[in-house]
Protein backbone atom coordinates (compact mmCIF):
# COMPACT_ATOMS: atom_id res chain seq x y z
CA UNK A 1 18.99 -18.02 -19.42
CA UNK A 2 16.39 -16.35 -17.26
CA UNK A 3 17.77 -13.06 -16.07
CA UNK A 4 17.99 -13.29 -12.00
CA UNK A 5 17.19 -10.49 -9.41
CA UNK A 6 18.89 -9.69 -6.01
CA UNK A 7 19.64 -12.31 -3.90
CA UNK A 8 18.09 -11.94 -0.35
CA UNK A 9 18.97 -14.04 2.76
CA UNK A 10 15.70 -14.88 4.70
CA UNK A 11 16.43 -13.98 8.71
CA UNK A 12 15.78 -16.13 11.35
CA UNK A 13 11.98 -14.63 11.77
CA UNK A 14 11.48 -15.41 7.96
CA UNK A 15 12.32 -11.73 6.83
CA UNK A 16 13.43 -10.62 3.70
CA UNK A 17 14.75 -7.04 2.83
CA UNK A 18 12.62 -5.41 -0.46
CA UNK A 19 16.02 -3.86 -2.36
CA UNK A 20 15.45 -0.21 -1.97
CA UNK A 21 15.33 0.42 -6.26
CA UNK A 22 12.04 -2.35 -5.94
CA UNK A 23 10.51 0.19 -3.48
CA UNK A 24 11.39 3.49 -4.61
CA UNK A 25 9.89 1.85 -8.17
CA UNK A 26 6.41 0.71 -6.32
CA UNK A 27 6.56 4.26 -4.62
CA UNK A 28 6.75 2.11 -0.95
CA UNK A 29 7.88 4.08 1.89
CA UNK A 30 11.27 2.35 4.07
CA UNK A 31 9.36 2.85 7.22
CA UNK A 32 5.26 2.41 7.22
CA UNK A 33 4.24 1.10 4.01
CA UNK A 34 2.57 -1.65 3.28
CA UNK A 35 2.83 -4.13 0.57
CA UNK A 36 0.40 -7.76 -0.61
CA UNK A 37 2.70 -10.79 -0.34
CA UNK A 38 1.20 -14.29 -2.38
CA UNK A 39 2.66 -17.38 -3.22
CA UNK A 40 1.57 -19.28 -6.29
CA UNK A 41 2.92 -22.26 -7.97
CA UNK A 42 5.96 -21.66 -5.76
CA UNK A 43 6.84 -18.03 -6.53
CA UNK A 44 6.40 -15.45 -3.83
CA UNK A 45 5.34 -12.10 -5.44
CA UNK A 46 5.10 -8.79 -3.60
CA UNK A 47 2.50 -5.83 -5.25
CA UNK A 48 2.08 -2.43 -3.66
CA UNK A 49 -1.43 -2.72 -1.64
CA UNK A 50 -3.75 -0.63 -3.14
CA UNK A 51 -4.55 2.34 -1.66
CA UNK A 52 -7.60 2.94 0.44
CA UNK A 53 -9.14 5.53 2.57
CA UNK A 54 -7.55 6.20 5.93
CA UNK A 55 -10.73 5.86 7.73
CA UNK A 56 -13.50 3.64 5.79
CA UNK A 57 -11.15 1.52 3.30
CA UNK A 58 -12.60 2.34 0.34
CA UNK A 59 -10.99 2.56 -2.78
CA UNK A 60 -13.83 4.80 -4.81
CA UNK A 61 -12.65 8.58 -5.16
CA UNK A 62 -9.68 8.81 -3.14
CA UNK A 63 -7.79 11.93 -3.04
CA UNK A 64 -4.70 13.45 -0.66
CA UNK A 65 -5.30 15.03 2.43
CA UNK A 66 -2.23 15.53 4.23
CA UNK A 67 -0.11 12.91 2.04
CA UNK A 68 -2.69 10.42 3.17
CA UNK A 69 -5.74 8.97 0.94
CA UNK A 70 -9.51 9.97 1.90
CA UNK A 71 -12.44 9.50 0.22
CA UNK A 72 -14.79 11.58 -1.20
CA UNK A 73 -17.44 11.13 1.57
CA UNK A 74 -15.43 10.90 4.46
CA UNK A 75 -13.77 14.17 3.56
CA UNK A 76 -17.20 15.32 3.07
CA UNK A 77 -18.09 14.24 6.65
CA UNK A 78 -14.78 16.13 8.33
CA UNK A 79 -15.83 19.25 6.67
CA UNK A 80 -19.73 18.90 8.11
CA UNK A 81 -21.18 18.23 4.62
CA UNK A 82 -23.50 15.24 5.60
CA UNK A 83 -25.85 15.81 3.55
CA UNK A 84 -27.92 15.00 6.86
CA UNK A 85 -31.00 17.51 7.55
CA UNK A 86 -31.67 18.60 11.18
């Protein structure tokens, strides 16, 4: 027999709660993250969203600033490093 997981009630809005183990596990904050939901051949799965820059979305050479992904060139663009020639 399959092994089963928590059991969820669905709210009235179509809610479910993530069971706090799931999102300390996916490293998902209570309060502001953010996860992908998909349904396929009937089974609703739920996957951390990938992490992106704060400002552009990209996903190429992220790194932290302030607990918060940024990308190589927009960091480059708060510290004045363009590139740009005047």
């Amino acid at each position: 027999m399959a092994k089963q997981g928590y059991i969820r009630e669905i709210d009235k809005l179509g809610r479910v709660v993530i069971p706090k183990q799931f999102r300390k596990q996916m490293n998902v904050p209570e309060e502001g993250g953010e996860v992908v939901v998909t349904c396929k051949n009937g089974t609703v799965s739920i996957s951390k969203l990938a992490e992106t820059c704060i400002f552009c979305r990209s996903r190429k050479k992220l790194t932290e600033f302030k607990e918060r992904p940024i990308c190589a060139q927009c960091l480059a663009e708060l510290k004045g490093e363009t590139g740009e020639q005047d």
